[in-house]
C-alpha atoms as a PDB file:
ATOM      1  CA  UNK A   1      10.700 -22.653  58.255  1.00  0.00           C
ATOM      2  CA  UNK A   2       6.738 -22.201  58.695  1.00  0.00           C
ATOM      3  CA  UNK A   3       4.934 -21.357  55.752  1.00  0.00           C
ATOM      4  CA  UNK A   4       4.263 -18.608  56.656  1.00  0.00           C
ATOM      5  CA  UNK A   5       7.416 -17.343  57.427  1.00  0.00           C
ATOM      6  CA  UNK A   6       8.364 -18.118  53.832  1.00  0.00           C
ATOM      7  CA  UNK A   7       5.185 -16.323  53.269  1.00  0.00           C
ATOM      8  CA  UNK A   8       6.016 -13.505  54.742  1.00  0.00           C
ATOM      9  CA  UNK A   9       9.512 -13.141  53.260  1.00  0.00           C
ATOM     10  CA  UNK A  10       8.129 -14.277  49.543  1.00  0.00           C
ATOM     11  CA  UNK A  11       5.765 -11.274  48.766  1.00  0.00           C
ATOM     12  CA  UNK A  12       8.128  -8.386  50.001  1.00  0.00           C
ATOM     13  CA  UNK A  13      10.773  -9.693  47.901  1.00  0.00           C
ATOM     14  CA  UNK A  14       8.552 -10.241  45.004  1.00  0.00           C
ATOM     15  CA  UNK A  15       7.532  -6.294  45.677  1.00  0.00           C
ATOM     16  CA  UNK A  16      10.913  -5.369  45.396  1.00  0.00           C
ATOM     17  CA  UNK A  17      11.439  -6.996  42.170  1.00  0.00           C
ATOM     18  CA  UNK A  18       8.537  -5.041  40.602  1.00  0.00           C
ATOM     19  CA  UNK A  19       9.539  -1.626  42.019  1.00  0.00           C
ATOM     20  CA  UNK A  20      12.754  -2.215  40.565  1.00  0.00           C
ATOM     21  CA  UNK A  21      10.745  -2.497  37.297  1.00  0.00           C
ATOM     22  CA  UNK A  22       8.892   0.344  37.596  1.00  0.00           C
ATOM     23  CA  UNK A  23      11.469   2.713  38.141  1.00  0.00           C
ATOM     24  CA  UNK A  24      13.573   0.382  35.657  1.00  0.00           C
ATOM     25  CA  UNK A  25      14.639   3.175  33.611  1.00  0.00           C
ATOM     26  CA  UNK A  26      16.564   4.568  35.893  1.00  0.00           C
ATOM     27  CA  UNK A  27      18.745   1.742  36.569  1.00  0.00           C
ATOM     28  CA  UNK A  28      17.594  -1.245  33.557  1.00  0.00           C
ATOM     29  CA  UNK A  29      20.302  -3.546  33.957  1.00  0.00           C
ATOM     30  CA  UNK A  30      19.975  -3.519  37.653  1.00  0.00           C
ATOM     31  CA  UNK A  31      15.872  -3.853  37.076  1.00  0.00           C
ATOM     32  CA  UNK A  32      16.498  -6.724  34.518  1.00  0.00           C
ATOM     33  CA  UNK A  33      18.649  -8.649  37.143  1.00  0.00           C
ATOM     34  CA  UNK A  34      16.574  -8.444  40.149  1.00  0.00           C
ATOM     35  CA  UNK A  35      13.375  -8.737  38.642  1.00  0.00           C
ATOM     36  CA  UNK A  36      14.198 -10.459  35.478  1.00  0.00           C
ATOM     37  CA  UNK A  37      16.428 -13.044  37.047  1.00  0.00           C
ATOM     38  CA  UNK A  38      17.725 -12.921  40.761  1.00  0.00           C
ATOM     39  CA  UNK A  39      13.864 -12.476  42.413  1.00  0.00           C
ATOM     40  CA  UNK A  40      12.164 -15.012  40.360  1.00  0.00           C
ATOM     41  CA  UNK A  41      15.248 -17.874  40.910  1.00  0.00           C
ATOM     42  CA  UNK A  42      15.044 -17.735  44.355  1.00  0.00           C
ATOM     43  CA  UNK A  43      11.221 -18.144  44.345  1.00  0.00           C
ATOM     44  CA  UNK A  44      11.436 -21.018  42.131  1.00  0.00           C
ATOM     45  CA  UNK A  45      13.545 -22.524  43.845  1.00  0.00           C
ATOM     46  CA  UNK A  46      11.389 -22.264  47.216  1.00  0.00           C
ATOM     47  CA  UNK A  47       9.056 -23.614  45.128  1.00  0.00           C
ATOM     48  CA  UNK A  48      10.686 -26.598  43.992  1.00  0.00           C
ATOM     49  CA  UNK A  49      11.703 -27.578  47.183  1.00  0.00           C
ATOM     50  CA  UNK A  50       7.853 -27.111  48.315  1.00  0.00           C
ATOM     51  CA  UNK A  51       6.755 -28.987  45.631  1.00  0.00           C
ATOM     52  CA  UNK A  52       9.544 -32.210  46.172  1.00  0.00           C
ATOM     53  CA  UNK A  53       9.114 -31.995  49.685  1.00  0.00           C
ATOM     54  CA  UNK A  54       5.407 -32.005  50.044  1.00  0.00           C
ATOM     55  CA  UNK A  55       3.727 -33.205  46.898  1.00  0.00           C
ATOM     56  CA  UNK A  56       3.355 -36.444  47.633  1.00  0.00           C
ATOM     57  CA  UNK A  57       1.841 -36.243  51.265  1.00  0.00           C
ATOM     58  CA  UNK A  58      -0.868 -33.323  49.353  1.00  0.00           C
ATOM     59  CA  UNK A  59      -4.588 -34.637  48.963  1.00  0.00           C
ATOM     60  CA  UNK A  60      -6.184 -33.981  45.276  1.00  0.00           C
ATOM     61  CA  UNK A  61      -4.190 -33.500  42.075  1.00  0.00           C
ATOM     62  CA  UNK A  62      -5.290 -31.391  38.481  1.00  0.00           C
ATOM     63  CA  UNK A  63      -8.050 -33.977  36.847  1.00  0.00           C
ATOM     64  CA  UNK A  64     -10.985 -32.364  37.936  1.00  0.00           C
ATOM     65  CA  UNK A  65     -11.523 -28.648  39.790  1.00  0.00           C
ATOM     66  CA  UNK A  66     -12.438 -30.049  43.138  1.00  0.00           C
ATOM     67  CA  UNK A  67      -9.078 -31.740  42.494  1.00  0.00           C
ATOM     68  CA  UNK A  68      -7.568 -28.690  42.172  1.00  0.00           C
ATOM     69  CA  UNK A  69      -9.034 -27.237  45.266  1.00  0.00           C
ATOM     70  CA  UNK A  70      -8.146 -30.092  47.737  1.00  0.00           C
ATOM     71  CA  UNK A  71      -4.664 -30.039  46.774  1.00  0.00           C
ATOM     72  CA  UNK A  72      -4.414 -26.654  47.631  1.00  0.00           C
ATOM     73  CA  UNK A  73      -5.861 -27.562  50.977  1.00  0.00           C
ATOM     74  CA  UNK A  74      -2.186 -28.658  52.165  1.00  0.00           C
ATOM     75  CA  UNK A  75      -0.162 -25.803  53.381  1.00  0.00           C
ATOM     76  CA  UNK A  76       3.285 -25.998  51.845  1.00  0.00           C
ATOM     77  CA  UNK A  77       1.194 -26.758  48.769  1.00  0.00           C
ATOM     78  CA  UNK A  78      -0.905 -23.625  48.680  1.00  0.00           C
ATOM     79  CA  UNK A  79       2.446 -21.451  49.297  1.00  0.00           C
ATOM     80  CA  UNK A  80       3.960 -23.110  46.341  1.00  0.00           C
ATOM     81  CA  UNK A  81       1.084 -22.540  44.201  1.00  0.00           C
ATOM     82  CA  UNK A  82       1.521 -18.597  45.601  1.00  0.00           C
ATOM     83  CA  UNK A  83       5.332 -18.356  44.767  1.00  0.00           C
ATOM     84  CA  UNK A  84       4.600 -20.232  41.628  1.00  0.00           C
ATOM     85  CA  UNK A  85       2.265 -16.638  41.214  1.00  0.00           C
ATOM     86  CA  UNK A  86       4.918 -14.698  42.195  1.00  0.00           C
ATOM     87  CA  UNK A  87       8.069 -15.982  40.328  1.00  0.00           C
ATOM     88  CA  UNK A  88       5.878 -16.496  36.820  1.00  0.00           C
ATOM     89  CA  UNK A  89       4.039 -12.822  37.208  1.00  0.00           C
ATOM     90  CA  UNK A  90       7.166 -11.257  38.093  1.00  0.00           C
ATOM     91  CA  UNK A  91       9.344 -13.230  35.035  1.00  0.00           C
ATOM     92  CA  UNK A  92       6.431 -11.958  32.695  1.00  0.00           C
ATOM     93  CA  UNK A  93       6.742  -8.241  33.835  1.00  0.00           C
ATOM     94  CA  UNK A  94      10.221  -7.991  33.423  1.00  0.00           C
ATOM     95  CA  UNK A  95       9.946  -9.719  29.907  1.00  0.00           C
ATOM     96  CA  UNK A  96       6.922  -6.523  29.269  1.00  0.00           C
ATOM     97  CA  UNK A  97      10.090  -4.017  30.113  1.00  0.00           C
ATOM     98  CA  UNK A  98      12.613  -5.638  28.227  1.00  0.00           C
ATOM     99  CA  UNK A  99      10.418  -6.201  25.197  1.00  0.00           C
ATOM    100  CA  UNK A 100       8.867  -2.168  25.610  1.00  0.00           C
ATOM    101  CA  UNK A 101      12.614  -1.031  25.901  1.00  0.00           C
ATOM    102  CA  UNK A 102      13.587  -2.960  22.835  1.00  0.00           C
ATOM    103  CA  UNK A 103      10.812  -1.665  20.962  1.00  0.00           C
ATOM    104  CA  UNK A 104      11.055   1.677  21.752  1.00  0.00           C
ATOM    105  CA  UNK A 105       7.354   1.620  23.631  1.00  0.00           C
ATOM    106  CA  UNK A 106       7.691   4.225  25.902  1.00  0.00           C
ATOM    107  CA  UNK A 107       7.762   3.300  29.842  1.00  0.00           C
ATOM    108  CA  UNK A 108       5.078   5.194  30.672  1.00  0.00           C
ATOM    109  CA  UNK A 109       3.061   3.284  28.630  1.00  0.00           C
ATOM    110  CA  UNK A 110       3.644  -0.080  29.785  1.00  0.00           C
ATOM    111  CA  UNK A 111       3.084   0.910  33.716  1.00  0.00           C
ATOM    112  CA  UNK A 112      -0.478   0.014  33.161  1.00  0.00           C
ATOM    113  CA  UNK A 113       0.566  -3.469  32.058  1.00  0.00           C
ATOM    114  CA  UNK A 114       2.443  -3.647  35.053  1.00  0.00           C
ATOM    115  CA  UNK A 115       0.071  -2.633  37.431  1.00  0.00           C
ATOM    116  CA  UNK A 116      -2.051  -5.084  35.590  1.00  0.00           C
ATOM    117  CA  UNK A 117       0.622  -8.220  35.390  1.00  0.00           C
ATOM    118  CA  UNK A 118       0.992  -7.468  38.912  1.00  0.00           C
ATOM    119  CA  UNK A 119      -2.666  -8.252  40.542  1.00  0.00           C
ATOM    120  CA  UNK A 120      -3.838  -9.996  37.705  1.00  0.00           C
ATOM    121  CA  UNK A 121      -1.089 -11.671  35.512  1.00  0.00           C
ATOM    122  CA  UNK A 122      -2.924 -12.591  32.480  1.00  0.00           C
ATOM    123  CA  UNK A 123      -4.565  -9.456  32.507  1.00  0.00           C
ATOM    124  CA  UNK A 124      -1.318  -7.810  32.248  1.00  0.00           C
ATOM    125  CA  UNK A 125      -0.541  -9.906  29.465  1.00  0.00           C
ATOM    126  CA  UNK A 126      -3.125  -9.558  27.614  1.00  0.00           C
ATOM    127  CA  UNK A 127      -2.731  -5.530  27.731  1.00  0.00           C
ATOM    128  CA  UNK A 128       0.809  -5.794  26.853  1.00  0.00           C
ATOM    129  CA  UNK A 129      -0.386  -7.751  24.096  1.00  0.00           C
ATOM    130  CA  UNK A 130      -2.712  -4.785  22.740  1.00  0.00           C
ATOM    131  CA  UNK A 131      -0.017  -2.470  23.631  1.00  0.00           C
ATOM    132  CA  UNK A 132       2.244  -3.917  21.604  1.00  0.00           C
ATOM    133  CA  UNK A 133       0.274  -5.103  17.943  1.00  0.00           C
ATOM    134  CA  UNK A 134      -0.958  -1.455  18.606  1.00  0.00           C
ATOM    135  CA  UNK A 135       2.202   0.421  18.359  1.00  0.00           C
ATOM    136  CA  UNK A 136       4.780  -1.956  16.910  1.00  0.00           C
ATOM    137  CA  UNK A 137       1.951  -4.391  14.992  1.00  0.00           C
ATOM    138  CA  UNK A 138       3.735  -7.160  16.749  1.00  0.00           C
ATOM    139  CA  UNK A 139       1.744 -10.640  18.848  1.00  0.00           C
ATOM    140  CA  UNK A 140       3.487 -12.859  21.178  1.00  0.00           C
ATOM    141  CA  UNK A 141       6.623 -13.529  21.521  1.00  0.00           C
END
């Protein structure tokens, strides 16, 4: 398969995965397994076999940031780095839900985190963060 085929099947499944978890209260368990679990498996494991597959033929590596940039010259490499993206963002979204719905944030509330998490992981994170200390006066984890 090209990589961009993967491509191309990658980011429509990650999108499911994060509808699920916005409409999550309607269906949580359901939201929990596709986005919390199914969705980001099967993009790790493209990205494992990326990674074992075509590490070693990759230029670059992580000492330095032009390091960083040249590896992510190589193809395959670049789409790992992407599902990487899209399996970690995805895992931390569902982890905002499940953490929300545990603490009685409302949904509502978190969307923005989502939204956030979504195009900007960190981001996302970091307003969950405030979300959270502000309502329940709880940090990380």
């Amino acid at each position: 398969m090209t990589p961009d085929a993967l491509f191309q099947i990658a980011n429509p499944l990650a999108l499911l995965g994060w509808l699920t978890l916005l409409a999550s209260p309607l269906a949580p368990r359901a939201a929990q397994a596709l986005a919390g679990a199914a969705v980001p498996l099967l993009l790790s494991l493209a990205y494992a076999g990326l990674v074992l597959a075509f590490w070693w033929e990759a230029p670059g590596g992580f000492g330095s940031l032009p390091e960083v940039m040249q590896l992510f010259t190589h193809p395959q490499i670049a789409l790992a780095g992407w599902l990487h993206y899209l399996a970690f963002d995805l895992f931390l979204g569902a982890w905002e839900v499940r953490t929300a719905r545990a603490e009685g944030i409302p949904h509502g509330m978190v969307l923005p985190c989502l939204v956030l998490t979504f195009l900007f992981g960190p981001a996302g994170l970091l307003a969950f963060a405030i979300l959270r200390f502000t309502l329940v006066r709880k940090v990380l984890p």
